[in-house]
Structures are given as C-alpha cells and as structure tokens.
Protein backbone atom coordinates (compact mmCIF):
# COMPACT_ATOMS: atom_id res chain seq x y z
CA UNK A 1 -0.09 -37.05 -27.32
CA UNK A 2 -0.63 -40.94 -26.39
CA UNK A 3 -3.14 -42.34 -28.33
CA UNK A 4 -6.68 -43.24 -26.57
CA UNK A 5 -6.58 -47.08 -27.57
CA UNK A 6 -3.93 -49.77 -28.91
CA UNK A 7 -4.70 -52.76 -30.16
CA UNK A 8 -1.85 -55.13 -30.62
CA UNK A 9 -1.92 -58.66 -32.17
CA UNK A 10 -5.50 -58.95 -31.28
CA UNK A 11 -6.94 -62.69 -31.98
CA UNK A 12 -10.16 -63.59 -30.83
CA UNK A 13 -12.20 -66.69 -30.79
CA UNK A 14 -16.02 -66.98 -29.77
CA UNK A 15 -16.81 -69.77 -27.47
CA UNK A 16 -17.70 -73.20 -30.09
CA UNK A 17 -16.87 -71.35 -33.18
CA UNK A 18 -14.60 -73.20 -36.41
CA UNK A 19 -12.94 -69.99 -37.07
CA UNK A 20 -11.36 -66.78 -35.51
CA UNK A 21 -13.66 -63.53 -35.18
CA UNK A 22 -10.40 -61.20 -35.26
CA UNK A 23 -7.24 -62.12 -36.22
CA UNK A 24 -4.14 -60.31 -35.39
CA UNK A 25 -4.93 -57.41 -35.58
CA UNK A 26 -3.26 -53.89 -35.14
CA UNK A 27 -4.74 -50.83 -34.44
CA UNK A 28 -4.46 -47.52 -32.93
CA UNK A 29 -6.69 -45.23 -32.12
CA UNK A 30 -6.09 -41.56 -31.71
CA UNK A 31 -8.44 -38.42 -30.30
CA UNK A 32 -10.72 -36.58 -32.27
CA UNK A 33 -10.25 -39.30 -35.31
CA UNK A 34 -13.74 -40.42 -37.20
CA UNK A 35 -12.51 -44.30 -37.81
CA UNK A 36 -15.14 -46.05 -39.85
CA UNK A 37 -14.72 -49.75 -39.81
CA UNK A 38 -15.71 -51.41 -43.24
CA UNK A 39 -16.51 -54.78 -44.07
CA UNK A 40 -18.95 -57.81 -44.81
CA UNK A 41 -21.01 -59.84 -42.71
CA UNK A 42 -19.13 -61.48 -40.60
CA UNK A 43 -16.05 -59.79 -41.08
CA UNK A 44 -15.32 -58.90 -37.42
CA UNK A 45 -16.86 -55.24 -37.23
CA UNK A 46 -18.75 -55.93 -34.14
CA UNK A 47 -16.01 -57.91 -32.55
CA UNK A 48 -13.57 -55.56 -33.11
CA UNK A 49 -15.52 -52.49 -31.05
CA UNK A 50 -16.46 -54.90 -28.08
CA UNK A 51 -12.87 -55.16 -27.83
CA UNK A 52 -12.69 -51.54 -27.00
CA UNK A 53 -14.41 -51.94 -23.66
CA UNK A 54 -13.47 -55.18 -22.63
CA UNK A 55 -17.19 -57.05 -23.44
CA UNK A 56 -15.18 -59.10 -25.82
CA UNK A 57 -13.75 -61.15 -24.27
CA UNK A 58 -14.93 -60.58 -20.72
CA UNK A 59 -18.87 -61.00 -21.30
CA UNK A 60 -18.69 -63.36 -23.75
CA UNK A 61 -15.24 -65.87 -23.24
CA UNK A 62 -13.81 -67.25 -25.50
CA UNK A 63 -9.84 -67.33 -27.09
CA UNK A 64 -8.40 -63.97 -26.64
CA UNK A 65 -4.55 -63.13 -27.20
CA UNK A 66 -2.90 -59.82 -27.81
CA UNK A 67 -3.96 -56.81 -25.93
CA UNK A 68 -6.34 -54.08 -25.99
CA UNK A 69 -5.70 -50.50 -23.83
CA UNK A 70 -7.49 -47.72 -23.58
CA UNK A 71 -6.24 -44.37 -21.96
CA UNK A 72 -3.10 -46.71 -21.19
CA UNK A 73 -5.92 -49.24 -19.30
CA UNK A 74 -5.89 -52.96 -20.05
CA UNK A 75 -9.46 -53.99 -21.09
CA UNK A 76 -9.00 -57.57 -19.49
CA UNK A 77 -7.61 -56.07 -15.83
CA UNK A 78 -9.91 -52.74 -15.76
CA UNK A 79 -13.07 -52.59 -14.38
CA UNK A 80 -16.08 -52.33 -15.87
CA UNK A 81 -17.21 -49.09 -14.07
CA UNK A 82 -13.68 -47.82 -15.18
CA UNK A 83 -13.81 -48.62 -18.88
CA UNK A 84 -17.68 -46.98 -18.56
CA UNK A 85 -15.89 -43.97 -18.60
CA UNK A 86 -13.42 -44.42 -21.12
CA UNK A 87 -15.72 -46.42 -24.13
CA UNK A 88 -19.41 -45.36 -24.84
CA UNK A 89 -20.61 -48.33 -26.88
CA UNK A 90 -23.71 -48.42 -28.74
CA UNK A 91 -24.99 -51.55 -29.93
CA UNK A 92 -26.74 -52.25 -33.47
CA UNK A 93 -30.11 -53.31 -31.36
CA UNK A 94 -30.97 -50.58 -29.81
CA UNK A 95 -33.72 -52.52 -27.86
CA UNK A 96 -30.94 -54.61 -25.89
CA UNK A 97 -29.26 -51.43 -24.59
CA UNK A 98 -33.09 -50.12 -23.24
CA UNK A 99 -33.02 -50.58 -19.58
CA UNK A 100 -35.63 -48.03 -17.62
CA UNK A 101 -39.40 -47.22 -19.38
CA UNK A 102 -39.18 -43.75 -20.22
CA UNK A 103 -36.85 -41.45 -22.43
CA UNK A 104 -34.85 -39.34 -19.62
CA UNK A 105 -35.09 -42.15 -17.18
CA UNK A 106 -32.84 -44.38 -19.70
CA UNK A 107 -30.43 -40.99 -20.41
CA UNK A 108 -29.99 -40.68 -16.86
CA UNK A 109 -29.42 -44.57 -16.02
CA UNK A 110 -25.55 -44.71 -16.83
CA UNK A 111 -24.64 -41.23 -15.12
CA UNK A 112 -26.39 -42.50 -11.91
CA UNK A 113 -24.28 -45.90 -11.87
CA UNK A 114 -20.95 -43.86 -12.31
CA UNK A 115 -22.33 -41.53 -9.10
CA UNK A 116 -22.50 -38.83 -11.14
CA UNK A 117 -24.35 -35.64 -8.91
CA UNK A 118 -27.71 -35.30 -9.65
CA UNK A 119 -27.45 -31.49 -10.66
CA UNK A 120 -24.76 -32.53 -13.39
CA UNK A 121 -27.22 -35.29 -14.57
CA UNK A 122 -29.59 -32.99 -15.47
CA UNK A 123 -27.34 -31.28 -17.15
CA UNK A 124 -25.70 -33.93 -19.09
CA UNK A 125 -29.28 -35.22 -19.73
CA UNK A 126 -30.17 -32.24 -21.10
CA UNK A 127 -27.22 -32.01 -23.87
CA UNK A 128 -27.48 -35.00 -25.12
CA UNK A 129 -31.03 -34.87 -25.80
CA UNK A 130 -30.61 -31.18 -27.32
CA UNK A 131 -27.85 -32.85 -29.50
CA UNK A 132 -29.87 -35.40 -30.60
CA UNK A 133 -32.98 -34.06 -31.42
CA UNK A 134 -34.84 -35.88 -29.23
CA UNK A 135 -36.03 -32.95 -26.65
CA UNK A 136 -39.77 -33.22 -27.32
CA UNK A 137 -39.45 -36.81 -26.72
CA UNK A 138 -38.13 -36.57 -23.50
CA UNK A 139 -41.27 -37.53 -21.87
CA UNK A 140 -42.34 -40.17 -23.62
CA UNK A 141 -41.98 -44.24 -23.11
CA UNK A 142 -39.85 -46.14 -24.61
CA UNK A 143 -42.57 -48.68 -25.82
CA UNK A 144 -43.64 -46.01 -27.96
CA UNK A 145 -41.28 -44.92 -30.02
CA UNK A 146 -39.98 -46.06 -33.37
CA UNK A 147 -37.08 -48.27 -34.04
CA UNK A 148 -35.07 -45.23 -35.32
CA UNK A 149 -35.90 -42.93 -32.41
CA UNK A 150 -35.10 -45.81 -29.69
CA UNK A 151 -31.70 -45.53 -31.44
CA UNK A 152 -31.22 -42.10 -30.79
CA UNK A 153 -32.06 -42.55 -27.38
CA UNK A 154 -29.42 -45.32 -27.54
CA UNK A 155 -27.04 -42.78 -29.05
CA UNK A 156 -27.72 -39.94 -26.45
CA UNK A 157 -27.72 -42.30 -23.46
CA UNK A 158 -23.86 -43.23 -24.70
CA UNK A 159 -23.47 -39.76 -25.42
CA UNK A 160 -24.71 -38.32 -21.61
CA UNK A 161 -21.40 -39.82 -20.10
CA UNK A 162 -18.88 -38.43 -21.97
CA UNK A 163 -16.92 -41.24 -22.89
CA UNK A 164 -13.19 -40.69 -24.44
CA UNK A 165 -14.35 -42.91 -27.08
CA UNK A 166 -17.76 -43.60 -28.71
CA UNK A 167 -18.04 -46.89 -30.34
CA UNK A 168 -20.98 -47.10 -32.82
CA UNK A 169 -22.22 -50.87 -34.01
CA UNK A 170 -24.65 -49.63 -37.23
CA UNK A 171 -26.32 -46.53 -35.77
CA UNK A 172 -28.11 -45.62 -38.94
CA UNK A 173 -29.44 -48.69 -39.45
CA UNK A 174 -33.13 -47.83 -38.38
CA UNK A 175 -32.51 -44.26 -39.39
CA UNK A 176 -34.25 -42.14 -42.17
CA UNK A 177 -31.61 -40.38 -44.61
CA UNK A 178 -31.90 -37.29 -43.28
CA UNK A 179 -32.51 -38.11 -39.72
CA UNK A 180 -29.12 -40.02 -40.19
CA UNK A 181 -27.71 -37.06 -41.72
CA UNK A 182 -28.21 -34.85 -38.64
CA UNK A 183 -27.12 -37.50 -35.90
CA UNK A 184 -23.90 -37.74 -38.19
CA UNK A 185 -23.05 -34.25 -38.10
CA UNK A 186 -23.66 -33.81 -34.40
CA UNK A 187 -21.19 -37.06 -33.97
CA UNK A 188 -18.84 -35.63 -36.20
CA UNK A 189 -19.64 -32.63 -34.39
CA UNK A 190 -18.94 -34.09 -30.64
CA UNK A 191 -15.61 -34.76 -32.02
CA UNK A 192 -14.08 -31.82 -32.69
CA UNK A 193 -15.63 -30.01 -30.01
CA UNK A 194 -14.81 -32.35 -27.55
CA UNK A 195 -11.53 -34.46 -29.10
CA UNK A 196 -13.66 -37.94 -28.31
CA UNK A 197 -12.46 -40.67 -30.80
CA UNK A 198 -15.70 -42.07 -33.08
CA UNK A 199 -15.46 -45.35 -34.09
CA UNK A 200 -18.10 -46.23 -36.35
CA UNK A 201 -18.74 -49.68 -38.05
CA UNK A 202 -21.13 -49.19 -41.27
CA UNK A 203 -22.72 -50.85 -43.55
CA UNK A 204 -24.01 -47.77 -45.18
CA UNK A 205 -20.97 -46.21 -46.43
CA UNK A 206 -22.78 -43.39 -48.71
CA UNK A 207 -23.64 -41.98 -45.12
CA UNK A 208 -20.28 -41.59 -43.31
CA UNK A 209 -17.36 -41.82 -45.62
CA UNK A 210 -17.31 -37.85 -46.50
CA UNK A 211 -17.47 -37.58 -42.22
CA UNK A 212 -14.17 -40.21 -41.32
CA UNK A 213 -11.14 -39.56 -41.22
CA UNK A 214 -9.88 -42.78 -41.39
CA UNK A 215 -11.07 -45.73 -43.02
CA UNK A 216 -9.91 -49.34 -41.66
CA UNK A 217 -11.46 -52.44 -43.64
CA UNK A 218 -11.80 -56.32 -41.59
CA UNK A 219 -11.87 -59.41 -44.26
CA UNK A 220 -12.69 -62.47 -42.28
CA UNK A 221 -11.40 -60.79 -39.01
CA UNK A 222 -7.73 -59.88 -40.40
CA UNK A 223 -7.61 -55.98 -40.69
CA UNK A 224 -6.61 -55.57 -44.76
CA UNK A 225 -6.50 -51.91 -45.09
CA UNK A 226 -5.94 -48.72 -43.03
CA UNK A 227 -6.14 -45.74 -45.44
CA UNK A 228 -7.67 -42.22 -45.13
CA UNK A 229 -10.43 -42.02 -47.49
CA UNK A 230 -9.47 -40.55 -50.90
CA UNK A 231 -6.85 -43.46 -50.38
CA UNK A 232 -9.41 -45.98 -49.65
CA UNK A 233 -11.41 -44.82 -52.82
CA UNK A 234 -8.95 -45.23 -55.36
CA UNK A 235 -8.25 -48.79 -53.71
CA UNK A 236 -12.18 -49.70 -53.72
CA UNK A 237 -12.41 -48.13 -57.19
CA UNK A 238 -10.92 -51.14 -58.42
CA UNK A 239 -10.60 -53.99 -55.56
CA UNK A 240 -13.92 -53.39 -54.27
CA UNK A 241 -16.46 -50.91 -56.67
CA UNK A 242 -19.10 -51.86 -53.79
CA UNK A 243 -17.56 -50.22 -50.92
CA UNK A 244 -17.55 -46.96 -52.96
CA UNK A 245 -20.36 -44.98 -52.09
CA UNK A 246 -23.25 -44.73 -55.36
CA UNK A 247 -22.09 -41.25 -56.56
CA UNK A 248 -18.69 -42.49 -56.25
CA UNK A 249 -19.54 -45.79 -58.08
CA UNK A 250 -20.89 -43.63 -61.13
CA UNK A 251 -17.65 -41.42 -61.32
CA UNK A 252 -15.40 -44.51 -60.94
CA UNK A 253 -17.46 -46.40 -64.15
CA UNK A 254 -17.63 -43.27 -66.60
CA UNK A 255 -17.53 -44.43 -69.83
CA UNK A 256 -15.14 -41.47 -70.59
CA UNK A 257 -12.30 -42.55 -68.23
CA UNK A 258 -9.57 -44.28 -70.39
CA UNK A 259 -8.16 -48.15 -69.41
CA UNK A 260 -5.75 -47.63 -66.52
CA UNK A 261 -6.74 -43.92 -66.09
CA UNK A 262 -7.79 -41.85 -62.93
CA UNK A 263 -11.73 -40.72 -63.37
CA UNK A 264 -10.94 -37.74 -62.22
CA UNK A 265 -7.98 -35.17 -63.05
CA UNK A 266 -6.59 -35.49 -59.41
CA UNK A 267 -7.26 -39.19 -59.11
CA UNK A 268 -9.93 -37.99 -55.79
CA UNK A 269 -13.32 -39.84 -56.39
CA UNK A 270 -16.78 -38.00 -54.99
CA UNK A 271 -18.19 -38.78 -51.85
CA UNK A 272 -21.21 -37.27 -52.02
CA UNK A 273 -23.76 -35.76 -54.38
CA UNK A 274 -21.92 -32.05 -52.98
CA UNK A 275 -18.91 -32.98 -53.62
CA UNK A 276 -19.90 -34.46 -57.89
CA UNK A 277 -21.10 -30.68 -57.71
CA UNK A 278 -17.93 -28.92 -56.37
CA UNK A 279 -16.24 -31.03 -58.94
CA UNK A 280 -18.19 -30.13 -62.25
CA UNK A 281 -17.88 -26.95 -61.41
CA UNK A 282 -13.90 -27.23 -61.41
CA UNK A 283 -13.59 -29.23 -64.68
CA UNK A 284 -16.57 -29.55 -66.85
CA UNK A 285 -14.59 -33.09 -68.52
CA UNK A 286 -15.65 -35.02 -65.69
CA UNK A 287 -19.31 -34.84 -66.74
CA UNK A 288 -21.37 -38.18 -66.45
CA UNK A 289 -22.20 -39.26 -70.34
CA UNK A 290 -25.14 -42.03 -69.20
CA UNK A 291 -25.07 -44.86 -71.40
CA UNK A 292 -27.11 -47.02 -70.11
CA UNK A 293 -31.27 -47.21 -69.48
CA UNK A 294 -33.48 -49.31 -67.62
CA UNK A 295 -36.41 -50.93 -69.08
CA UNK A 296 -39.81 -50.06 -66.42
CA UNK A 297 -40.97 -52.31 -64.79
CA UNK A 298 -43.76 -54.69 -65.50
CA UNK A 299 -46.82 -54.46 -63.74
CA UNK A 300 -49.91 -57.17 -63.55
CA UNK A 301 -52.80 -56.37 -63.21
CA UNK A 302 -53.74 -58.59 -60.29
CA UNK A 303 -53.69 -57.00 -57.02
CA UNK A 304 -52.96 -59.12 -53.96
CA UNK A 305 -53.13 -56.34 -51.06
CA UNK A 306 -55.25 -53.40 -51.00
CA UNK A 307 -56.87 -50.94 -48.24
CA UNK A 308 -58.82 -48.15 -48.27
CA UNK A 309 -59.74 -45.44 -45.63
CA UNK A 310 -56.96 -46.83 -43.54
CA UNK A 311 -56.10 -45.62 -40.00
CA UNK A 312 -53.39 -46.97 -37.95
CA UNK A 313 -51.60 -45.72 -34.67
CA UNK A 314 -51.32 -47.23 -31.23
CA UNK A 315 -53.34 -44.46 -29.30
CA UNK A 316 -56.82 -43.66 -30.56
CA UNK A 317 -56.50 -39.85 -30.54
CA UNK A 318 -53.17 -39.73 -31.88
CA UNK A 319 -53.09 -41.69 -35.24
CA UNK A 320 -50.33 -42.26 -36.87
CA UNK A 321 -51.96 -42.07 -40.10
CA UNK A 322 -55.47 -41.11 -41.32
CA UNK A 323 -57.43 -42.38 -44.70
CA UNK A 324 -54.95 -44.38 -46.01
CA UNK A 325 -55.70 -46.08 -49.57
CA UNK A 326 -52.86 -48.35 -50.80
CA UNK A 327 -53.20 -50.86 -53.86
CA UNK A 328 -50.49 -53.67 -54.48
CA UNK A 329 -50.11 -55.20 -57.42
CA UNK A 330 -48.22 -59.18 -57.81
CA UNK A 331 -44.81 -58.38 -58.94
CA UNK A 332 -44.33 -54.87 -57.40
CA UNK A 333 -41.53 -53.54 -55.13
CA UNK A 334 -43.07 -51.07 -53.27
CA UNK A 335 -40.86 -48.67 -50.93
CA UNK A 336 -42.23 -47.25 -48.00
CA UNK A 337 -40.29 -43.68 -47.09
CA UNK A 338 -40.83 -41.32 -44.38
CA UNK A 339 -39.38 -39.92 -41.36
CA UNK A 340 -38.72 -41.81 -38.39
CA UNK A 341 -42.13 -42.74 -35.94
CA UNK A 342 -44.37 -41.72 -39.58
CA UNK A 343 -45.76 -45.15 -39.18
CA UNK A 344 -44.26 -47.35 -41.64
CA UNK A 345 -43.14 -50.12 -39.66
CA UNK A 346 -46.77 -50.04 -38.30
CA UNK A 347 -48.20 -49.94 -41.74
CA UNK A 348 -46.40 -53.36 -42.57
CA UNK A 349 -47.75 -54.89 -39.30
C-alpha cells in the first residue's frame, strides 16, 4: 500500500528568519500509524505538520526545497480545497481556527465549503461531536466555553471531514488529564477504525507515548530520530531522561539498576502508571527502592490574596462557582485542578 505522505529533503525557511525551521528532512507517513513528533521549542514541530497541507510554505512564503505529497498530491501544486480533504490540521490555538459563533455552526463550517450534502452534514456533525464528548454542548456559543472545550470543538470540526490524515499541533494543551485521556483514546480510536494517519506534535509526552506507534524527534529542524517507542525509550533513557515520560523517568533512575545495565529484565521501560503495574507483577526485582525525600515546603505567615464567600461565572443564574474561600500565603505555589469549563481560568481573572 502507498504511503499517505512523503516528505523528501524538506528545507524550509520563514520569511526574515537567521536560521532554517526544517532542515532536510525525510519522512514517510503511512495509514493507521500514531506518529508523535517530539522536540523543544523551536525545534520545527509546528513547521513540520503545516507542511502536510501545504500552509507552509504557501500561506506563509518563505525558502522551501524538497517536496511534500500527500495521497501522491504535491502540497505546492494542489489546491487548497483538495488538500482539505486529504490533511485535517488542528492548530495549538484553538481560538484562531474558531470561525462561526456557535458549537455545530463551526462543526458544520468545513463540510459546507467542500459541498458536502446537507443530510451527510448532519450526520458527520453528529459523530464527531458524539466522539468527542461534546454533545450537550452542541448548542452553546463559542464565547462561552473554556479554553479546553474550544479545543475539542477544534478537534471535532477537523474530525467532521474525514481527512486521510489528522495533524494535531498540542491538542492537550488546554486539556484536563482525564479529559485528555478520553480525546486520546477516541484519536487513537479513529485510527484503527478508520486507517487515518495521526500525527501528533506533544509536548506532554506522559499523555501519548503508550498511544504512538512511532516516535520521530526534530533538533533545531533536522529530524534526529525515527524509532518506535520502546526504541525511543532506551535512547531517551540515556540521551534525553526528559523526554521519558515521569513513571518512565523513575524506572530508568532506580538506584538498583547496575552501571551500563537495562532497568528492566527486557530492557522495555514503562509508559504509564498501568504498565509499572503489569510489570511488578511479572518480576517483583524491578521494585522502586525510593531514596530520596523532599523537605515541605516553607510557608509565611503573611497572606497576600484572600477571598471569602466568592462567586464567579459569566451568567448570573449559572455560576460557575458558589462560596468560594481561598487564602494565599507569600511564597506558595498553589495549583488550581479541575475539569475543563470548572472555572479556573475564571478564578485567576
């Protein structure tokens, strides 16, 4: 089977810039693969999916060489509307992708600019926001919602047209862990039922390396590895501890493990908390022996925020939260968790 996309001897330039964004770089792309893209700020991640539908360089100029196809169409020559069909590319601000006012309204805008039929809209509407838990929303404007939730919509909007390949810039970013979790699953999920290529650049590894299938890491825009991910670990275990994900981290540093030594008996490092289990429960040796503690933390006793009775919301008859009391002390790191559209991004305003 041909692959979906081929890069070959990609370099790419922005428009003013001292140095290359990509730079020669090889890659193919095949159906039903999870290919998370790896790497730090600046590194080419984002670059490197615009490629796949033809923003980069078309929208924004620039030095390109090499070529990019997709379903054996070049990105450069192709349409837009073509490529539409081909790529589904969500971008890491979901606000910049938000075209129409209300939730279904912005599911429905892409299918109605490829001329899909209206019945089949519905339909495909429908789906997306079933597979993305965002069916009681489907009313509701967009100027509403959360950051996480107008990324779902993002997600399902991409998701509604069926594209060949979905191309994900960060879309746990604004998510909660377990709302991130679920969208994962039902990516991973579209995949196999469906054989659409994900390609998924992360910064948040502990979320999607037990879901990829491949792992492909960008240093300053030159593409350094392209491993599956047990390879990948056992590379980061030494090269790079902080691409590992934290359970892996704590395997790969157990003060047990012999110099020059696998952590584990078959060299495969955790993933996820599931998998630390699966592997006690094979060989009891790889046991975590903490040696280490941390001292608390200090607290003064001079407080520089506090609020009592608090209620906060945007509609007056559906607050967000109700009697509130919070106390901040100078010095403290205080996390705010929840769910997505709980109110803590309205809290800190």
């Amino acid at each position: 089977m041909a692959p979906l996309a081929v890069l070959k001897q990609v370099t790419y330039t922005y428009p003013g810039a001292a140095r290359t964004a990509l730079q020669t770089v090889d890659l193919t792309i095949d159906a039903a693969e999870v290919v998370l893209v790896i790497g730090g700020s600046g590194s080419g991640k984002t670059t490197l999916l615009r490629c796949l539908n033809g923003i980069v360089p078309r929208f924004h100029g620039g030095v390109f060489g090499g070529s990019v196809t997709v379903e054996g169409l070049d990105t450069r020559s192709e349409p837009s509307r073509r490529l539409a069909r081909s790529v589904g590319l969500v971008f890491q601000d979901p606000e910049s992708q938000s075209v129409m006012t209300g939730v279904e309204r912005e599911l429905a805008f892409g299918l109605e600019n490829l001329g899909v039929p209206s019945a089949d809209i519905t339909r495909l509407v429908e789906e997306a926001l079933i597979s993305t838990g965002l069916s009681h929303l489907r009313h509701a404007p967009l100027s509403e919602l959360s950051g996480g939730e107008l990324q779902r919509v993002a997600l399902a909007g991409v998701i509604a047209m069926q594209p060949r390949i979905l191309a994900l810039d960060e879309p746990t970013s604004q998510l909660d862990p377990v709302s991130s979790e679920d969208l994962l699953a039902a990516i991973r999920r579209l995949s196999e039922d469906t054989g659409a290529a994900i390609v998924l650049a992360e910064h948040r590894i502990e979320r999607c390396l037990h879901l990829a299938t491949r792992v492909v890491v960008l240093d300053q825009g030159e593409l350094i590895r392209d491993d599956d991910p047990d390879t990948f670990a056992r590379w980061a275990a030494i090269a790079r501890p902080d691409w590992l994900t934290p359970i892996g981290r704590l395997f790969s540093r157990r003060p047990s493990t012999p110099k020059g030594h696998p952590p584990t008996p078959d060299g495969r490092l955790p993933f996820t908390v599931k998998d630390a289990h699966a592997l006690l429960a094979r060989d009891d040796s790889c046991r975590l022996i903490p040696s280490w503690h941390d001292d608390p933390p200090r607290r003064s006793s001079e407080t520089v925020l506090s609020a009592e009775k608090l209620t906060i919301g945007y509609d007056p008859e559906l607050p967000l939260a109700v009697g509130l009391d919070l106390t901040v002390d100078r010095g403290e790191v205080v996390a705010l968790m929840g769910e997505n559209g709980v109110g803590k991004s309205t809290l800190v305003k």
